[in-house]
Structures are given as C-alpha cells and as structure tokens.
PDB file of N, CA and C in Angstrom:
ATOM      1  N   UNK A   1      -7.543  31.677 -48.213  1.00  0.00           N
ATOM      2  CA  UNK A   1      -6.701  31.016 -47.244  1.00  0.00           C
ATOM      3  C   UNK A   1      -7.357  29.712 -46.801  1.00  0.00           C
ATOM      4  N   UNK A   2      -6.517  28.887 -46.562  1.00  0.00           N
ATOM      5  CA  UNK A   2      -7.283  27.081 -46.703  1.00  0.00           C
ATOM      6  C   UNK A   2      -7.019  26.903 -44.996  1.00  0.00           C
ATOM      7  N   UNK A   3      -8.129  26.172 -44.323  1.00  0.00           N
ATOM      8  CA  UNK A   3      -8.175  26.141 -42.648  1.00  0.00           C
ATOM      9  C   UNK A   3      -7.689  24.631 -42.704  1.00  0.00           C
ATOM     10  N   UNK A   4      -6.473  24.457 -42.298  1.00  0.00           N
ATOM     11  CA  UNK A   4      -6.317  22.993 -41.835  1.00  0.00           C
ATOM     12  C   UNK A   4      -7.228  22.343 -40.858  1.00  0.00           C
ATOM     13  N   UNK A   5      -7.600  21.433 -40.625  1.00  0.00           N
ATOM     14  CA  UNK A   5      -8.688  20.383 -39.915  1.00  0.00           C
ATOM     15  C   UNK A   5      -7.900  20.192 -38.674  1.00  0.00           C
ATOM     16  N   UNK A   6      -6.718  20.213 -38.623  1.00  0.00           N
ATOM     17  CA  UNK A   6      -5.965  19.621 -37.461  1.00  0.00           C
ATOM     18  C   UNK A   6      -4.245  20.550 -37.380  1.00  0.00           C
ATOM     19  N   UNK A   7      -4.930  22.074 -36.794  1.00  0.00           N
ATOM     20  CA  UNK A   7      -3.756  23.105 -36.715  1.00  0.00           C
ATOM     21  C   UNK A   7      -2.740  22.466 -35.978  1.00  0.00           C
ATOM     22  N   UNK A   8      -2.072  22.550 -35.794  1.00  0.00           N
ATOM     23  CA  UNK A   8      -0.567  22.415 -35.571  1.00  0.00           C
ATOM     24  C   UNK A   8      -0.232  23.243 -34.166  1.00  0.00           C
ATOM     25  N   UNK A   9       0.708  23.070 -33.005  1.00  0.00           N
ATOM     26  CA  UNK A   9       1.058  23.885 -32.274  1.00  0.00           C
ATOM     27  C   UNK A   9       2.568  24.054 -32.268  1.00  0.00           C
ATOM     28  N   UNK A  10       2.972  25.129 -31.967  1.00  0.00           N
ATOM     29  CA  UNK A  10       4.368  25.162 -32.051  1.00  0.00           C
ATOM     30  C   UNK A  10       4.727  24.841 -30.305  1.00  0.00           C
ATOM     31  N   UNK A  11       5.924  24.513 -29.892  1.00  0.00           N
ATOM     32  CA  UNK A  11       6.224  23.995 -28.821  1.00  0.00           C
ATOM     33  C   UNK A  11       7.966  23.929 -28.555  1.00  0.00           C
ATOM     34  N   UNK A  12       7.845  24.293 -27.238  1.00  0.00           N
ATOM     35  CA  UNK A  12       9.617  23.882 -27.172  1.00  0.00           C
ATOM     36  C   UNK A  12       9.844  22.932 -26.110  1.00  0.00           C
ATOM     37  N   UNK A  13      10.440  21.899 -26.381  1.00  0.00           N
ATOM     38  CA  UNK A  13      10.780  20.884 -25.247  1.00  0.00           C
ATOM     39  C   UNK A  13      12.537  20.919 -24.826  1.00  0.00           C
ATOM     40  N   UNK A  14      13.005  19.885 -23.670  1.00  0.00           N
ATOM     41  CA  UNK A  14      14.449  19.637 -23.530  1.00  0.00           C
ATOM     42  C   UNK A  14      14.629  18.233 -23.313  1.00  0.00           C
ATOM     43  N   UNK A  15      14.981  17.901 -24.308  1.00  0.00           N
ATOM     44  CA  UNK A  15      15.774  16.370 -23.843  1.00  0.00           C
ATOM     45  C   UNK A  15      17.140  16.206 -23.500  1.00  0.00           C
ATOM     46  N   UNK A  16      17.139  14.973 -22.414  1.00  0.00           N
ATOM     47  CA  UNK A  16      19.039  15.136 -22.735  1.00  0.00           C
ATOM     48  C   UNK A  16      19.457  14.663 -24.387  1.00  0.00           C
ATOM     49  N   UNK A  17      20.657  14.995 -24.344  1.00  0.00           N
ATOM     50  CA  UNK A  17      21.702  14.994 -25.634  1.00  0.00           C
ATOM     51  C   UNK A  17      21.700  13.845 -26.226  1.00  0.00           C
ATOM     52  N   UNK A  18      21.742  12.802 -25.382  1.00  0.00           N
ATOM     53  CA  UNK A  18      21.761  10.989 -25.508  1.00  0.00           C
ATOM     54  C   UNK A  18      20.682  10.771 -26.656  1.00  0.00           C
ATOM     55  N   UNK A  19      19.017  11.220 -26.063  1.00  0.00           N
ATOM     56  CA  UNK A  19      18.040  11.006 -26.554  1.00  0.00           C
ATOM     57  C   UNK A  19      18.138  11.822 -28.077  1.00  0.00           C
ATOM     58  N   UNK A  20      18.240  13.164 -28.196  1.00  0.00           N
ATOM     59  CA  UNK A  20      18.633  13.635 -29.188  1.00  0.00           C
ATOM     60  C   UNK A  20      19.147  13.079 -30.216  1.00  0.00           C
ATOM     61  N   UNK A  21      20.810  13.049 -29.776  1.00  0.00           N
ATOM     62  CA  UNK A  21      21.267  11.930 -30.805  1.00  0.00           C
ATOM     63  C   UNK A  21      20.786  11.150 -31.629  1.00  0.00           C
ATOM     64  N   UNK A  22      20.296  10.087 -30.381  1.00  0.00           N
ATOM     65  CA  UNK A  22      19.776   8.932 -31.296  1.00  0.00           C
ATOM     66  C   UNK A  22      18.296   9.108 -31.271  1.00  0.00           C
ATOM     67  N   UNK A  23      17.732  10.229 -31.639  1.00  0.00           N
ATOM     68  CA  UNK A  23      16.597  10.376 -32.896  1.00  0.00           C
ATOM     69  C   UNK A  23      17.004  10.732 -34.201  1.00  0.00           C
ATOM     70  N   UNK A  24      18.078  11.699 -34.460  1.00  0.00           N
ATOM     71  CA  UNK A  24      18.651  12.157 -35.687  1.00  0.00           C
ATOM     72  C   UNK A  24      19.275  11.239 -36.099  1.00  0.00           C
ATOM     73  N   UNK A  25      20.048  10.567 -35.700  1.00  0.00           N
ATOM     74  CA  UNK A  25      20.529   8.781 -35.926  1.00  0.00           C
ATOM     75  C   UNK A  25      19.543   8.178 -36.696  1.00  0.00           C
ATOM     76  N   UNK A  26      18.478   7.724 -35.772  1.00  0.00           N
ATOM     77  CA  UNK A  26      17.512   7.486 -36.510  1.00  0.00           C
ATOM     78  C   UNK A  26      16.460   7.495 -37.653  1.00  0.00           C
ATOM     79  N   UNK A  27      15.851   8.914 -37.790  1.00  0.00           N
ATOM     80  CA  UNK A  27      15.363   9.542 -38.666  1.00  0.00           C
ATOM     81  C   UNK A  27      16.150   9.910 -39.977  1.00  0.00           C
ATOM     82  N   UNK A  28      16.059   9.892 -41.200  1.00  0.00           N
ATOM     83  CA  UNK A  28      16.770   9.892 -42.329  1.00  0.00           C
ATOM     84  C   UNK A  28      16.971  11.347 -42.666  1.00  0.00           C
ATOM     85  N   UNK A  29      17.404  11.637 -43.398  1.00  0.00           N
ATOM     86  CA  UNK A  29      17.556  13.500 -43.913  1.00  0.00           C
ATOM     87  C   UNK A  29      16.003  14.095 -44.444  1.00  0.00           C
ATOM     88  N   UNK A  30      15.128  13.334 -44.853  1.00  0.00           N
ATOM     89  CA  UNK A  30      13.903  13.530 -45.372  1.00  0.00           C
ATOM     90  C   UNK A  30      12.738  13.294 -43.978  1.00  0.00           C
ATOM     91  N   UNK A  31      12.839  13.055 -43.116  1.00  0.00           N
ATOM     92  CA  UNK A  31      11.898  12.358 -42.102  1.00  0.00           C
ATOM     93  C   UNK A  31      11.568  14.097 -41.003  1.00  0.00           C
ATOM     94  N   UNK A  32      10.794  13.620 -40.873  1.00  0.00           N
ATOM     95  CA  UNK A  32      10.428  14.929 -39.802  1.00  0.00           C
ATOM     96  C   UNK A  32      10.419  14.986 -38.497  1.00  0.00           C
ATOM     97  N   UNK A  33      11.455  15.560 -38.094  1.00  0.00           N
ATOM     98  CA  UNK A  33      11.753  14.822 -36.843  1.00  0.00           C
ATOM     99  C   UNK A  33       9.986  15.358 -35.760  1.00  0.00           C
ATOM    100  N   UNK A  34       9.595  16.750 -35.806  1.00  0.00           N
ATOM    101  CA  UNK A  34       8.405  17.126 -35.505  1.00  0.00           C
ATOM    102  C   UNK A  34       7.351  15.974 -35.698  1.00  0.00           C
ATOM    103  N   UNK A  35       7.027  15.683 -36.492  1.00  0.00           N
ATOM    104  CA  UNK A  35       5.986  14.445 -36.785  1.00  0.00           C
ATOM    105  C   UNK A  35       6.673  13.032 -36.205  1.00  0.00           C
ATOM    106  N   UNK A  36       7.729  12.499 -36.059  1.00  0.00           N
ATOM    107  CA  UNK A  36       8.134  11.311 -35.092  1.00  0.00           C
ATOM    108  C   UNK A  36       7.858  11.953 -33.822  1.00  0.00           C
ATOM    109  N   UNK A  37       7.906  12.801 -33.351  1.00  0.00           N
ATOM    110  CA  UNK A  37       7.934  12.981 -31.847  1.00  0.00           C
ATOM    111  C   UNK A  37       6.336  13.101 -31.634  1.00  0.00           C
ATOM    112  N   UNK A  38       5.707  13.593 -32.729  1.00  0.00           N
ATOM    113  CA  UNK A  38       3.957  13.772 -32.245  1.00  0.00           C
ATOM    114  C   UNK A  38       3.324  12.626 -32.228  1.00  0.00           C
ATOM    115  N   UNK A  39       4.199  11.579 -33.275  1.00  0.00           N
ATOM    116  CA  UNK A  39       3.313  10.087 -33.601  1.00  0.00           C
ATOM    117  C   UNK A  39       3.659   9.536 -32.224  1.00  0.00           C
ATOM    118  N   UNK A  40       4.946  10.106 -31.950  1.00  0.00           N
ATOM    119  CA  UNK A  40       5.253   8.941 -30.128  1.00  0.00           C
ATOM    120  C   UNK A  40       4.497   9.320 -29.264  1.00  0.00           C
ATOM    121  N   UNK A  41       4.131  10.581 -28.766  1.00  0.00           N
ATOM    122  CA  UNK A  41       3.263  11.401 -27.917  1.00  0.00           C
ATOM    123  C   UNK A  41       1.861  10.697 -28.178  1.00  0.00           C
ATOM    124  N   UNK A  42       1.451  10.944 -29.226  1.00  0.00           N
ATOM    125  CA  UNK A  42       0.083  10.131 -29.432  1.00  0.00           C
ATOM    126  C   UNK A  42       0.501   8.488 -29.196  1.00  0.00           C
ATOM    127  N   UNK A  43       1.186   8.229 -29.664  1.00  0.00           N
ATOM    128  CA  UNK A  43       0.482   6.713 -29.233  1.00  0.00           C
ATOM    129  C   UNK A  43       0.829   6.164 -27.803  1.00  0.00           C
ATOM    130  N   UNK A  44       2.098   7.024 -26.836  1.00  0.00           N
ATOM    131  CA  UNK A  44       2.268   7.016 -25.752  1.00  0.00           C
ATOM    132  C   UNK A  44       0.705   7.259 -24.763  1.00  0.00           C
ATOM    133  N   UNK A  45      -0.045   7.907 -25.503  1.00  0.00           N
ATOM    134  CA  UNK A  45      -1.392   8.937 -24.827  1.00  0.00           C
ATOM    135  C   UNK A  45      -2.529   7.572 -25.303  1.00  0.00           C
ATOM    136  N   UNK A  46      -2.234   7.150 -26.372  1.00  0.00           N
ATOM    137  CA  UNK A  46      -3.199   6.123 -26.579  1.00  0.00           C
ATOM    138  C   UNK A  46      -3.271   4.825 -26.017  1.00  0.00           C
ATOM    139  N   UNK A  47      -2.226   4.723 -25.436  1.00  0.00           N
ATOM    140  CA  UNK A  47      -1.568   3.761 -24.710  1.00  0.00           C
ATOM    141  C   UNK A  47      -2.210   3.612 -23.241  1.00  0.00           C
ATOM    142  N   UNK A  48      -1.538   4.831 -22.706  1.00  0.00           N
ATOM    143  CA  UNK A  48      -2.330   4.891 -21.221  1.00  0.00           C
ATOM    144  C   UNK A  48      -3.631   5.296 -21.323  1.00  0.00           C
ATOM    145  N   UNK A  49      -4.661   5.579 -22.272  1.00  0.00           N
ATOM    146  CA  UNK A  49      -5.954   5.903 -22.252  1.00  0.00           C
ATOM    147  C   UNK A  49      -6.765   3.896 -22.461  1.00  0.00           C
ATOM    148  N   UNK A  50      -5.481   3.223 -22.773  1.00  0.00           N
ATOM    149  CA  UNK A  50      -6.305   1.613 -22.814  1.00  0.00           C
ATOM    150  C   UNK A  50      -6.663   1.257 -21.636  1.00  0.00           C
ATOM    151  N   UNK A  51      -5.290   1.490 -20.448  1.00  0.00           N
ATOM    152  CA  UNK A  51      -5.765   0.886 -18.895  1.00  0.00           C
ATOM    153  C   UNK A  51      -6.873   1.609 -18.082  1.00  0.00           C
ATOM    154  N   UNK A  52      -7.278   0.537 -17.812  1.00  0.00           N
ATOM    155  CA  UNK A  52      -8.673   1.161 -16.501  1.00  0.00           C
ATOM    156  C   UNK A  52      -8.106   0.134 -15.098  1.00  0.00           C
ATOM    157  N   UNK A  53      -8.492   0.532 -13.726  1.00  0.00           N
ATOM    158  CA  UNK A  53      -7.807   0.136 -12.923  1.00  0.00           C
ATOM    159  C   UNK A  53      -8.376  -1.775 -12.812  1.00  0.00           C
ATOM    160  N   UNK A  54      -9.533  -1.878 -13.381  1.00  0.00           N
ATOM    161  CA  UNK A  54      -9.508  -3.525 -13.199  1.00  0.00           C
ATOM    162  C   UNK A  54      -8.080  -4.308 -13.979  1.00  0.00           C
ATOM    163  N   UNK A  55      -7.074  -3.675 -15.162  1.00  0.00           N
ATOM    164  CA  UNK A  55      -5.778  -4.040 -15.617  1.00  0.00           C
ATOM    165  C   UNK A  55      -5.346  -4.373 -14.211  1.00  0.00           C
ATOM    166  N   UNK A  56      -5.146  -3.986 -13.512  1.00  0.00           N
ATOM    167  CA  UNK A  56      -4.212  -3.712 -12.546  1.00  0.00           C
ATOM    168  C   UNK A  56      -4.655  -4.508 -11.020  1.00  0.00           C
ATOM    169  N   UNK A  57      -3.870  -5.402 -10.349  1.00  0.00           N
ATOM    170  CA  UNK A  57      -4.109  -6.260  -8.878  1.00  0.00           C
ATOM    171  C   UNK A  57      -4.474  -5.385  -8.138  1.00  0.00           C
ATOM    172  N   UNK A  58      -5.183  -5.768  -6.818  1.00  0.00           N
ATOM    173  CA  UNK A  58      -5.226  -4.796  -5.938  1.00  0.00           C
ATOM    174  C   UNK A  58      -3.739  -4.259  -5.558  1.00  0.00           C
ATOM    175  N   UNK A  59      -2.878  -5.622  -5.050  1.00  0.00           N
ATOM    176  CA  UNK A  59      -1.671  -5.173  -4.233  1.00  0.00           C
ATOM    177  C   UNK A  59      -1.023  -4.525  -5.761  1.00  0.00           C
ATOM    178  N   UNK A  60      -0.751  -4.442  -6.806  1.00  0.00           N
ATOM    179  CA  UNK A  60       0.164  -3.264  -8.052  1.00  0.00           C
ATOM    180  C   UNK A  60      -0.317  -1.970  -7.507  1.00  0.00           C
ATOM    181  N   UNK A  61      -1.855  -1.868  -7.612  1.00  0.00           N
ATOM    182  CA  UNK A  61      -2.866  -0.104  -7.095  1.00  0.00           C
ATOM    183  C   UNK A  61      -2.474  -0.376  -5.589  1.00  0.00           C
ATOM    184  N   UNK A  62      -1.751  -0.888  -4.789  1.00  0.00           N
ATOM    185  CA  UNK A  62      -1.510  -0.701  -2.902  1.00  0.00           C
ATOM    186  C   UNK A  62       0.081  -0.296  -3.354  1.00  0.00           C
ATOM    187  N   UNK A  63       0.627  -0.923  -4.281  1.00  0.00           N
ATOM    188  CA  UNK A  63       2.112  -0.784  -4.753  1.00  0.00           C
ATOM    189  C   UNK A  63       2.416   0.980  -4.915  1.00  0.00           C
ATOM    190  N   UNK A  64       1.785   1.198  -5.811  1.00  0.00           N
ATOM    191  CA  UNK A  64       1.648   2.654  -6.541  1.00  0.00           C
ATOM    192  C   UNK A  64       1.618   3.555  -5.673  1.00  0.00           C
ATOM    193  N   UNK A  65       0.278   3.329  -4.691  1.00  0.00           N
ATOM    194  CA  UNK A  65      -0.510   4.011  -4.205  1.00  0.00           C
ATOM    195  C   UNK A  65       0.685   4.657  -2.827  1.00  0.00           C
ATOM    196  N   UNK A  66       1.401   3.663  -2.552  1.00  0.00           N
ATOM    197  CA  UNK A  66       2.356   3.713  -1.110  1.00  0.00           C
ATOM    198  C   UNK A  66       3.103   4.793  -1.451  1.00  0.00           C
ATOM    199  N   UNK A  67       3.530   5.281  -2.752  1.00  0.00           N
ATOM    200  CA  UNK A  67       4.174   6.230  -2.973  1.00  0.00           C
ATOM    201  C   UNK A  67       3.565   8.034  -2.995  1.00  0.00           C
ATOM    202  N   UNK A  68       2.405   7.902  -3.536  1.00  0.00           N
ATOM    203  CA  UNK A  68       2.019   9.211  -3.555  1.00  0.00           C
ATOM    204  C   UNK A  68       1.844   9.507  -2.289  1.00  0.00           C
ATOM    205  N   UNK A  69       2.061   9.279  -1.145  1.00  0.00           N
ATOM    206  CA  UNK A  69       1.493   9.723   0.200  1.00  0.00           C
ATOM    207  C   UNK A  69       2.742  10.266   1.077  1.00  0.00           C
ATOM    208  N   UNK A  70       3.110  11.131   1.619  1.00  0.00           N
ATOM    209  CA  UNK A  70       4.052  11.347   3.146  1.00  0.00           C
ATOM    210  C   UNK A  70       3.838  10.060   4.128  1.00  0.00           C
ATOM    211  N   UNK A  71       5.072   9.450   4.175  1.00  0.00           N
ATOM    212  CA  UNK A  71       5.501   8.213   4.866  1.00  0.00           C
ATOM    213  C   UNK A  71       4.546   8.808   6.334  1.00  0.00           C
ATOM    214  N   UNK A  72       3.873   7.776   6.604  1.00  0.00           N
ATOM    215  CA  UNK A  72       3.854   7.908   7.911  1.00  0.00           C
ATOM    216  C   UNK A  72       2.024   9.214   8.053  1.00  0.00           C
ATOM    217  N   UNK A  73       1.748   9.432   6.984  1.00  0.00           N
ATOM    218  CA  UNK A  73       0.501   9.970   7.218  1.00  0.00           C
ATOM    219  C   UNK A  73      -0.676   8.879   7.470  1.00  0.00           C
ATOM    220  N   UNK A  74      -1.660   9.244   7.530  1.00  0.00           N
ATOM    221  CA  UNK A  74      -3.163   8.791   7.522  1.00  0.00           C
ATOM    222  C   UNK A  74      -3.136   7.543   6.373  1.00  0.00           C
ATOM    223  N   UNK A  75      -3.172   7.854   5.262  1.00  0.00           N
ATOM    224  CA  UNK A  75      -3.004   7.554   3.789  1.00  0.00           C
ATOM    225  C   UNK A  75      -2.497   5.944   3.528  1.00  0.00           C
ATOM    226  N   UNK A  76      -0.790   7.018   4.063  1.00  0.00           N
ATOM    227  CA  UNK A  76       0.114   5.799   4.172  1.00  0.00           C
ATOM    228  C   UNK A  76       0.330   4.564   4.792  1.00  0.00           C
ATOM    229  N   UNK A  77      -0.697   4.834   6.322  1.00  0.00           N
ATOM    230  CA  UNK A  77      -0.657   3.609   7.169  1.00  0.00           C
ATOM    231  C   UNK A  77      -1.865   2.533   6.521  1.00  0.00           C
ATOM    232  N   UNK A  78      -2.868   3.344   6.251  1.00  0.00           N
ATOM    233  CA  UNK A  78      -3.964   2.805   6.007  1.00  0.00           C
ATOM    234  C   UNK A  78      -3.274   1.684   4.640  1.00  0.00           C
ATOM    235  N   UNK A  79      -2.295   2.294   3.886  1.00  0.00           N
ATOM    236  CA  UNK A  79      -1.758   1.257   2.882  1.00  0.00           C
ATOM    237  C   UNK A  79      -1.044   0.241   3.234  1.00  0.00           C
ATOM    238  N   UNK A  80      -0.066   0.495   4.133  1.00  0.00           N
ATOM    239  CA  UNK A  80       1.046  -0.555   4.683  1.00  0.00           C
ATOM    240  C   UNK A  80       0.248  -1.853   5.139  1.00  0.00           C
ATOM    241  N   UNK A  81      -0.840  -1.264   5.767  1.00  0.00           N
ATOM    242  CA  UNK A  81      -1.246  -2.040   6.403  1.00  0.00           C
ATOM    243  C   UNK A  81      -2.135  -3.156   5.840  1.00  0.00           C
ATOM    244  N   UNK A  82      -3.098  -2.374   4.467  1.00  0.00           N
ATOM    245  CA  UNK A  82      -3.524  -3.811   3.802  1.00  0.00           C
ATOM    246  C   UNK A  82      -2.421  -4.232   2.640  1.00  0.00           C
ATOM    247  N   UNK A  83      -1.138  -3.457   2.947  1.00  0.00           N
ATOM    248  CA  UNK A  83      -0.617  -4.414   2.016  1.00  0.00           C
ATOM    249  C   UNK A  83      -0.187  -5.965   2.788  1.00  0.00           C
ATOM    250  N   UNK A  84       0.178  -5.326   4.287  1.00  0.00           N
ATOM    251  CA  UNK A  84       0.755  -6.265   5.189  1.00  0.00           C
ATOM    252  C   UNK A  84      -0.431  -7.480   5.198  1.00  0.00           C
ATOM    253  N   UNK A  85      -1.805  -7.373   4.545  1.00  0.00           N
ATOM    254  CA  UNK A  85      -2.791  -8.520   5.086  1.00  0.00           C
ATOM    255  C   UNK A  85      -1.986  -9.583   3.604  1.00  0.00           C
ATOM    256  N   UNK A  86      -1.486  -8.880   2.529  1.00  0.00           N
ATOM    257  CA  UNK A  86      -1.140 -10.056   1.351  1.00  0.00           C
ATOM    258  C   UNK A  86      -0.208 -10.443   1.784  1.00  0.00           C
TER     259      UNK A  86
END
C-alpha cells in the first residue's frame, strides 16, 4: 500500500446556489471541482499569511479595531477617541 505525502481530507461545506453555479460554469467536465476549491483556500491562506500589521495605517488597525468591541465599553472609547485625535 503506497502512503501519499500529502493525505487528503474529506469535508462538507455550504455555499449559496449563485456561487455553486458559477463554479460548474466554470470548471470544464474534466476539472476537479475538489482541487479548484483547495487551490482557492490555499492561496486565499497564503494571501493573508503576507500581511503583518506595519501593511496597515494606524487609523485602518483604529478602523477595524472599533468593531470588535461592545459600543460604549472600555475598549471602544479608548478607540473613538484616538481616532477622534486624526
């Protein structure tokens, strides 16, 4: 029995119908639709593994940041507020 280098996982996802579509649209009768969706995943993953936060202004990381917090906590004022100094 031969050990592949790079096993495989099986997986179930849901997309809407739209997206569906137009991958089978896309992809020819011979194309795999499994292997287009892993090459997008990877290079989606390779993608965000390029940025480090110096990419990014302070006020984009004060932009972002305003959201992960409950309006009106500790967090949140402390953001408003140096966003309010730009």
């Amino acid at each position: 029995m031969r050990r592949v280098a790079n096993p495989t996982r099986k997986i179930s996802i849901t997309i809407p119908s739209r997206t569906f579509n137009a991958l089978e649209s896309h992809l020819s009768y011979d194309q795999s639709r499994s292997a287009f969706i892993s090459n997008a995943i990877e290079e989606k993953l390779k993608d965000a593994e390029d940025f480090t936060l110096e990419d990014f202004s302070r006020i984009e990381i004060l932009e972002h940041l305003q959201y992960k917090y409950d309006k009106d906590s500790p967090e949140d004022v402390l953001i408003q507020a140096l966003l309010a100094l730009h």
